[in-house]
PDB file of N, CA and C in Angstrom:
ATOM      1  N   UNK A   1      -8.348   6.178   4.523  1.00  0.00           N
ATOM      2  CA  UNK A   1      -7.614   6.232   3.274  1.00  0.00           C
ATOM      3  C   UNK A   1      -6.693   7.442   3.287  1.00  0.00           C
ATOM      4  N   UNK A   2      -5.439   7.114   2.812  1.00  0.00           N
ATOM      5  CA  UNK A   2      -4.608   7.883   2.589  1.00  0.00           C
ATOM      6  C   UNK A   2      -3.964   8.650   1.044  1.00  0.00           C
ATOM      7  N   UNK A   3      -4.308   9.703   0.759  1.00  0.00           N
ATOM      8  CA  UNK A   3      -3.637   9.659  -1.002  1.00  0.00           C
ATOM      9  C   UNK A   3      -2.929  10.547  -0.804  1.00  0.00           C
ATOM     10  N   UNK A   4      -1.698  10.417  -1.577  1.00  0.00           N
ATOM     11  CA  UNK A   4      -0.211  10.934  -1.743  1.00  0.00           C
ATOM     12  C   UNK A   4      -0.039  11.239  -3.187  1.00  0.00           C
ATOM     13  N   UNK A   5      -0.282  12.580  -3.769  1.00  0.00           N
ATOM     14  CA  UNK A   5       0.304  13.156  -5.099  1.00  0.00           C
ATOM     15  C   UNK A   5       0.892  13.958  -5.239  1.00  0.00           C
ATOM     16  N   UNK A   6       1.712  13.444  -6.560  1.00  0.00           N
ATOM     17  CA  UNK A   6       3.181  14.408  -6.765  1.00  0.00           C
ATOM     18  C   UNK A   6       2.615  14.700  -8.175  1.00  0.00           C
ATOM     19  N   UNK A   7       2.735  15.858  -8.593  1.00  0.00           N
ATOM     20  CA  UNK A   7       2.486  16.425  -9.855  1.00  0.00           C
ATOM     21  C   UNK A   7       3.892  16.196 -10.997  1.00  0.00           C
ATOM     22  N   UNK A   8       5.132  16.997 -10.639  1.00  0.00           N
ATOM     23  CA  UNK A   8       6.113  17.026 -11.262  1.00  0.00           C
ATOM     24  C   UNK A   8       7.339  15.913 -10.793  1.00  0.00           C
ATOM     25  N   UNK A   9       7.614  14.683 -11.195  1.00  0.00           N
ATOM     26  CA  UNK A   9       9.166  14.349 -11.020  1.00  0.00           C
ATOM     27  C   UNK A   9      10.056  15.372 -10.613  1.00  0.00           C
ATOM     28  N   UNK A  10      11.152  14.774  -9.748  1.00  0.00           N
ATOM     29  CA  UNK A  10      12.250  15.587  -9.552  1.00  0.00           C
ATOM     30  C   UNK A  10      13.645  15.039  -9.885  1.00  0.00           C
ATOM     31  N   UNK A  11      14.749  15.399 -10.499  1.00  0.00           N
ATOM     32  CA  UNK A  11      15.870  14.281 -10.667  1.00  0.00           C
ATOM     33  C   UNK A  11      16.352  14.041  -9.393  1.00  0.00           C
ATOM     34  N   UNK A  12      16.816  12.744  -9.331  1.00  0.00           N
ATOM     35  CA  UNK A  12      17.328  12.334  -8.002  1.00  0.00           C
ATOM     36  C   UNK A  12      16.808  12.453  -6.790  1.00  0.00           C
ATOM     37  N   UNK A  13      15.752  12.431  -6.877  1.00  0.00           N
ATOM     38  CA  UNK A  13      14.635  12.745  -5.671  1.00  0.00           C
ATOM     39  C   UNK A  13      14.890  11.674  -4.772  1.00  0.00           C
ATOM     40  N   UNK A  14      14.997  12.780  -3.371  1.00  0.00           N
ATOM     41  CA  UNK A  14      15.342  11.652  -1.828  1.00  0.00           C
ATOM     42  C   UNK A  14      14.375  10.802  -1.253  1.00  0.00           C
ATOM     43  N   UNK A  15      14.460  10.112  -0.807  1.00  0.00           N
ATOM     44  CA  UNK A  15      13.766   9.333  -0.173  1.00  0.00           C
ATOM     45  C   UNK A  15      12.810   9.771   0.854  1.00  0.00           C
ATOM     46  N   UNK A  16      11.615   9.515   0.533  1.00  0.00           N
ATOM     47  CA  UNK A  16      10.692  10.673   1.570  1.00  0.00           C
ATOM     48  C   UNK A  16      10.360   9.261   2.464  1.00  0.00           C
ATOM     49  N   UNK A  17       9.171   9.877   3.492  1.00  0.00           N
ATOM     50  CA  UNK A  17       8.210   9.280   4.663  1.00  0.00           C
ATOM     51  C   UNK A  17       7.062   9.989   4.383  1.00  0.00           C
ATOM     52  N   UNK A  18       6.199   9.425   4.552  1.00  0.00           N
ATOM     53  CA  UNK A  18       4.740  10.821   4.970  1.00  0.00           C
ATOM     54  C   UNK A  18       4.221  10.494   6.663  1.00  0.00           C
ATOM     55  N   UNK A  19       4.427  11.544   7.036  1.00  0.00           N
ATOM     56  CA  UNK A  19       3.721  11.667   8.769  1.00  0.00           C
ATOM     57  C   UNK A  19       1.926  12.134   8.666  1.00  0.00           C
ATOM     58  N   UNK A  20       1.526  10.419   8.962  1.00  0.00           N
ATOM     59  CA  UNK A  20       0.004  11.213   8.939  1.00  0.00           C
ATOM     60  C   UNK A  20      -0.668  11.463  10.398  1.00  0.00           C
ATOM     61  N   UNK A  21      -1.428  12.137  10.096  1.00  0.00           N
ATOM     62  CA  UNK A  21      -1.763  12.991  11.564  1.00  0.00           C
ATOM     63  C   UNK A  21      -3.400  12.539  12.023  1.00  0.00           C
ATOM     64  N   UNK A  22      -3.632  12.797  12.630  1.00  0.00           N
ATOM     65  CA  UNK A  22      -5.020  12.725  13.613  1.00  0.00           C
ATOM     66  C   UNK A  22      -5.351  10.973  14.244  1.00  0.00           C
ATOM     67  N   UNK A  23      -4.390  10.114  14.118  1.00  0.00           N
ATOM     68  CA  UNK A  23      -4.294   8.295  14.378  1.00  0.00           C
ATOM     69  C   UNK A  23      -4.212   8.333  15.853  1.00  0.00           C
ATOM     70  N   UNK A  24      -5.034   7.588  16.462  1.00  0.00           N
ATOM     71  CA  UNK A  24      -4.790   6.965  17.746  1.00  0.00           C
ATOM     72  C   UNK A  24      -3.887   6.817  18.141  1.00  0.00           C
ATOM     73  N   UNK A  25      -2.944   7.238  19.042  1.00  0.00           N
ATOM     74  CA  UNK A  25      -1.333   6.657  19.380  1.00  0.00           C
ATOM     75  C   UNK A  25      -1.095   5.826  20.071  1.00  0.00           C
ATOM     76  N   UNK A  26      -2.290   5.436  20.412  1.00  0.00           N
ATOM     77  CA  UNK A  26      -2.523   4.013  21.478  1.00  0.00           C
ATOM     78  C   UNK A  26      -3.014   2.745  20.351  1.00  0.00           C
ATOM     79  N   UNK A  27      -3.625   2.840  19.371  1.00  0.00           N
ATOM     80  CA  UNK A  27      -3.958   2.205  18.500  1.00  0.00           C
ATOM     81  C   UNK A  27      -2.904   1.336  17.719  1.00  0.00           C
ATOM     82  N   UNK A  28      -3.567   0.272  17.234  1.00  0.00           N
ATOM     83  CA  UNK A  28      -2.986  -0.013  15.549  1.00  0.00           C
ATOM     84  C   UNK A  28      -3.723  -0.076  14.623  1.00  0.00           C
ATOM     85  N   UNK A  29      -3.002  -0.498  13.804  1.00  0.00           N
ATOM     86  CA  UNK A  29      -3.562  -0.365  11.865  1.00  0.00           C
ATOM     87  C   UNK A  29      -2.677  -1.021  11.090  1.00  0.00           C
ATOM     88  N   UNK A  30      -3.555  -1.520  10.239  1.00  0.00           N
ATOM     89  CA  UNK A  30      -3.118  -2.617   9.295  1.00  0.00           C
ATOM     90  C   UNK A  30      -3.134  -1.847   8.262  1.00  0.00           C
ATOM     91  N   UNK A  31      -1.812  -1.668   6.951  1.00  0.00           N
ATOM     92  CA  UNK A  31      -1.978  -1.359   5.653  1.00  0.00           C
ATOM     93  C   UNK A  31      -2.696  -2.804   5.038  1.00  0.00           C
ATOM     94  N   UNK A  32      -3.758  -2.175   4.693  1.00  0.00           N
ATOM     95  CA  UNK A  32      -4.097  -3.199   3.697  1.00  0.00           C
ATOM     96  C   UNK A  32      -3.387  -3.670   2.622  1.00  0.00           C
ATOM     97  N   UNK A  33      -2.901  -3.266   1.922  1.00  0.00           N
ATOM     98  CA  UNK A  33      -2.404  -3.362   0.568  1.00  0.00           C
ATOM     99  C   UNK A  33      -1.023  -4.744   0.910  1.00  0.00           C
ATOM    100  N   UNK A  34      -0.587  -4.090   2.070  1.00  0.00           N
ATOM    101  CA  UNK A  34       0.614  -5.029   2.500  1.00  0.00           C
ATOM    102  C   UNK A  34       0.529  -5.859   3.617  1.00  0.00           C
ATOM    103  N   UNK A  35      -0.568  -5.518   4.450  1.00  0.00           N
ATOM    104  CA  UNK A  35      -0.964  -6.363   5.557  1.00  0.00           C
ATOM    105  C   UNK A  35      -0.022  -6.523   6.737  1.00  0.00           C
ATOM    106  N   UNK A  36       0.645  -5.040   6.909  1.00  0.00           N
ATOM    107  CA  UNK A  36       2.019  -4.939   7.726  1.00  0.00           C
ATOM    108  C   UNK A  36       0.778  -3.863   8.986  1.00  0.00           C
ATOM    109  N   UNK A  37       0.882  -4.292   9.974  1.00  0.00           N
ATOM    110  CA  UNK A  37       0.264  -4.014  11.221  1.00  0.00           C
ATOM    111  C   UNK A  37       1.583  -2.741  11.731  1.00  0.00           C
ATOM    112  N   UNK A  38       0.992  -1.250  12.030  1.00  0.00           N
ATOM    113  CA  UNK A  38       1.713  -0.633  12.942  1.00  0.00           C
ATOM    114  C   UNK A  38       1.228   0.085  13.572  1.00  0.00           C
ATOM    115  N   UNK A  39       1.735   1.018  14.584  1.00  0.00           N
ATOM    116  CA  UNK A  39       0.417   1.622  16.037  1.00  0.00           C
ATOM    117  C   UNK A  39       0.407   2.513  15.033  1.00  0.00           C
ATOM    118  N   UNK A  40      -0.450   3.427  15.907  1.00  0.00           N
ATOM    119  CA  UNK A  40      -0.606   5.078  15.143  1.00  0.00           C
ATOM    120  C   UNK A  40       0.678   5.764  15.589  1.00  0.00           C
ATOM    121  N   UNK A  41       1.177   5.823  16.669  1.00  0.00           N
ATOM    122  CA  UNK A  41       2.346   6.221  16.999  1.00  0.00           C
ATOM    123  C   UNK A  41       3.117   6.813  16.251  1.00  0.00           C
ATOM    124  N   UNK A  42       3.552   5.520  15.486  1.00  0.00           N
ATOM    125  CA  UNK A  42       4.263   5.002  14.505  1.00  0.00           C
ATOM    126  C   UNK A  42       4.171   5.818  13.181  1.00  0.00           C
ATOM    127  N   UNK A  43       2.718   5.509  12.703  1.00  0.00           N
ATOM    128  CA  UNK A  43       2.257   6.694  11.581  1.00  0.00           C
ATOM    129  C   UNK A  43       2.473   7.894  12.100  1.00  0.00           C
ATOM    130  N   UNK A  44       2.467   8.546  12.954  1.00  0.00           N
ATOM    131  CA  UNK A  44       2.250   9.940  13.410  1.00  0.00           C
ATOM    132  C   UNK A  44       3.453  10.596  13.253  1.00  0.00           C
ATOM    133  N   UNK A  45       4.642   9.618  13.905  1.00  0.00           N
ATOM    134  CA  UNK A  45       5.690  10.539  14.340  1.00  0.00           C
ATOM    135  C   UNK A  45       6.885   9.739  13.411  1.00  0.00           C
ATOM    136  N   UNK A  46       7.150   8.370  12.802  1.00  0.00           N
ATOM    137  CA  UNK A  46       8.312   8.098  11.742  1.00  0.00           C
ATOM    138  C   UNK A  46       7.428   8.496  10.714  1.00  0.00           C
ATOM    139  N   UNK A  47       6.551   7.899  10.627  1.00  0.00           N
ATOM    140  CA  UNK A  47       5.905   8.351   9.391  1.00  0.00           C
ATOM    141  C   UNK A  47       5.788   6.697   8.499  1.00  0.00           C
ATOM    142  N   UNK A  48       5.155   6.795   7.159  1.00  0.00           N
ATOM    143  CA  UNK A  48       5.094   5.732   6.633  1.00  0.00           C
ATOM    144  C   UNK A  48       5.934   6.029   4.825  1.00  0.00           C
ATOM    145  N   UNK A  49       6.617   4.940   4.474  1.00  0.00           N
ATOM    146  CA  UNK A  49       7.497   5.231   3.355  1.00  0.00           C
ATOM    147  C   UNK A  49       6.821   5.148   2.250  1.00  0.00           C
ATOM    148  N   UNK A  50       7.063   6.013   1.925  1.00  0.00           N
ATOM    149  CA  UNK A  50       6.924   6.334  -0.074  1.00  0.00           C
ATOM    150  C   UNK A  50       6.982   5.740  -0.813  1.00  0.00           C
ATOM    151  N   UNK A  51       6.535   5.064  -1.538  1.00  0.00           N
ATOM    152  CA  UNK A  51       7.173   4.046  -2.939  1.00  0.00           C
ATOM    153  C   UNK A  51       8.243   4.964  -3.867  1.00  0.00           C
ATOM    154  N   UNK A  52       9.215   4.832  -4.176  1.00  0.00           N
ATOM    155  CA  UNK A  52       9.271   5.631  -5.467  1.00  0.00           C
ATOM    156  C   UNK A  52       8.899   5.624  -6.928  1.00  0.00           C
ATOM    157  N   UNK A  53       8.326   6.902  -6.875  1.00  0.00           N
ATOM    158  CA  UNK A  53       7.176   7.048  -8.122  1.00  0.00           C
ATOM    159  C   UNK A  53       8.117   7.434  -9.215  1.00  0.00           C
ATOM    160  N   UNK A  54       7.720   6.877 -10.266  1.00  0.00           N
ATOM    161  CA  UNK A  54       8.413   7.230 -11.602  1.00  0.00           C
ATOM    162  C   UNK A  54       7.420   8.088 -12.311  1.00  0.00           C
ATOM    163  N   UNK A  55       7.698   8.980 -12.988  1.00  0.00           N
ATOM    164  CA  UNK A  55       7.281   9.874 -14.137  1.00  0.00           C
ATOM    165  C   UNK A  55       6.476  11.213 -13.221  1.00  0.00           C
ATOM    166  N   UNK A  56       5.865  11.963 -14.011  1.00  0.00           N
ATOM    167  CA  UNK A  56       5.040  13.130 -13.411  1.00  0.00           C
ATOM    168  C   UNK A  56       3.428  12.933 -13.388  1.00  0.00           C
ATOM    169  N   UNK A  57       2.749  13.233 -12.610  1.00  0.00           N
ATOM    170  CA  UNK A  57       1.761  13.126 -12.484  1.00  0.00           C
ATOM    171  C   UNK A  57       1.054  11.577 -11.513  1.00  0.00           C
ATOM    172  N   UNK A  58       1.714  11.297 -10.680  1.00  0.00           N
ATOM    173  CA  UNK A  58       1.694   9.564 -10.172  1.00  0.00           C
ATOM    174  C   UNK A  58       0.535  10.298  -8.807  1.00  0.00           C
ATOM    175  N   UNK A  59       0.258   9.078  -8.276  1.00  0.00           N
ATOM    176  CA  UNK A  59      -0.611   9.074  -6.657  1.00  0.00           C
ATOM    177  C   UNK A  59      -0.063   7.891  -6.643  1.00  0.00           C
ATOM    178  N   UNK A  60      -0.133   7.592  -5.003  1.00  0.00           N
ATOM    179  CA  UNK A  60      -0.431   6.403  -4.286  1.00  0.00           C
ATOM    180  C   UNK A  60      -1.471   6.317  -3.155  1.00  0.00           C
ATOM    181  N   UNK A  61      -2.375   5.320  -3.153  1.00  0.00           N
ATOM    182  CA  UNK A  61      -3.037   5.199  -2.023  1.00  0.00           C
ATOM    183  C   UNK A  61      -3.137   3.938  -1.355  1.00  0.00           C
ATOM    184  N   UNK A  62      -3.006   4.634   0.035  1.00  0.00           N
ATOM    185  CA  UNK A  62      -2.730   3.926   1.309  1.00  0.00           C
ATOM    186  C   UNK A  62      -4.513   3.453   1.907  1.00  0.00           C
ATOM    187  N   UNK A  63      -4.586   2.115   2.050  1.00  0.00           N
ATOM    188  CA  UNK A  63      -6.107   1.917   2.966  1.00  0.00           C
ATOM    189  C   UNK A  63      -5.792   1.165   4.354  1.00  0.00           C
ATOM    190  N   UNK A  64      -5.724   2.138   5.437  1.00  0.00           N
ATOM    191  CA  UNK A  64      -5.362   1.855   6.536  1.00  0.00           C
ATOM    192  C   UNK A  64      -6.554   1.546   7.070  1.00  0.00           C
ATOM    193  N   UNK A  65      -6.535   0.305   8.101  1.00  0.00           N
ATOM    194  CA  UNK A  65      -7.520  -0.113   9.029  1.00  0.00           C
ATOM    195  C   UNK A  65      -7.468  -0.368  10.522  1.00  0.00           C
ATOM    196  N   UNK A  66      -8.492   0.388  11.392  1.00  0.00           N
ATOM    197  CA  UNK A  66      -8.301   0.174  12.633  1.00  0.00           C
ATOM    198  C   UNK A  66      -8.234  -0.777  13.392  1.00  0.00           C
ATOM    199  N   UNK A  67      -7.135  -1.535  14.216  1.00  0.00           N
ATOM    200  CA  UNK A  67      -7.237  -2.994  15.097  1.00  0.00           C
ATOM    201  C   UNK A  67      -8.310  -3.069  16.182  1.00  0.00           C
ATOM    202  N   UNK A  68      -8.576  -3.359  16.311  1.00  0.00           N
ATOM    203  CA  UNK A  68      -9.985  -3.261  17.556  1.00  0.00           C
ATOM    204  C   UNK A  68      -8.850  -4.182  19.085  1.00  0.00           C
TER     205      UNK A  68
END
């Protein structure tokens, strides 16, 4: 599991990625939520995209699963 929180809005806030770290780079993983399959590689080094969050105080969470 992955959780992503932003406390304060920003105006015009850019378009982020989050690079998560410690993933197999030989591996894959399925987002659950969307059922979009990518290596760890992938997570590690583009990173995975942000939704954009409206208002202050938001999370998102990510439930990534390992491909065997």
């Amino acid at each position: 599991m992955v959780v992503y929180s932003r406390v304060l809005a920003v105006p015009h806030e850019p378009f982020e990625t989050l690079q998560l770290k410690g993933l197999d780079v030989n591996a894959d993983y399925i987002v659950i939520e969307t059922e979009e399959q990518l290596g760890g590689d992938e997570l590690m080094y583009n990173g995975i995209d942000i939704p954009l969050l409206q208002g202050d105080i938001q999370s998102w969470l990510i439930r990534l699963k390992h491909v065997d």
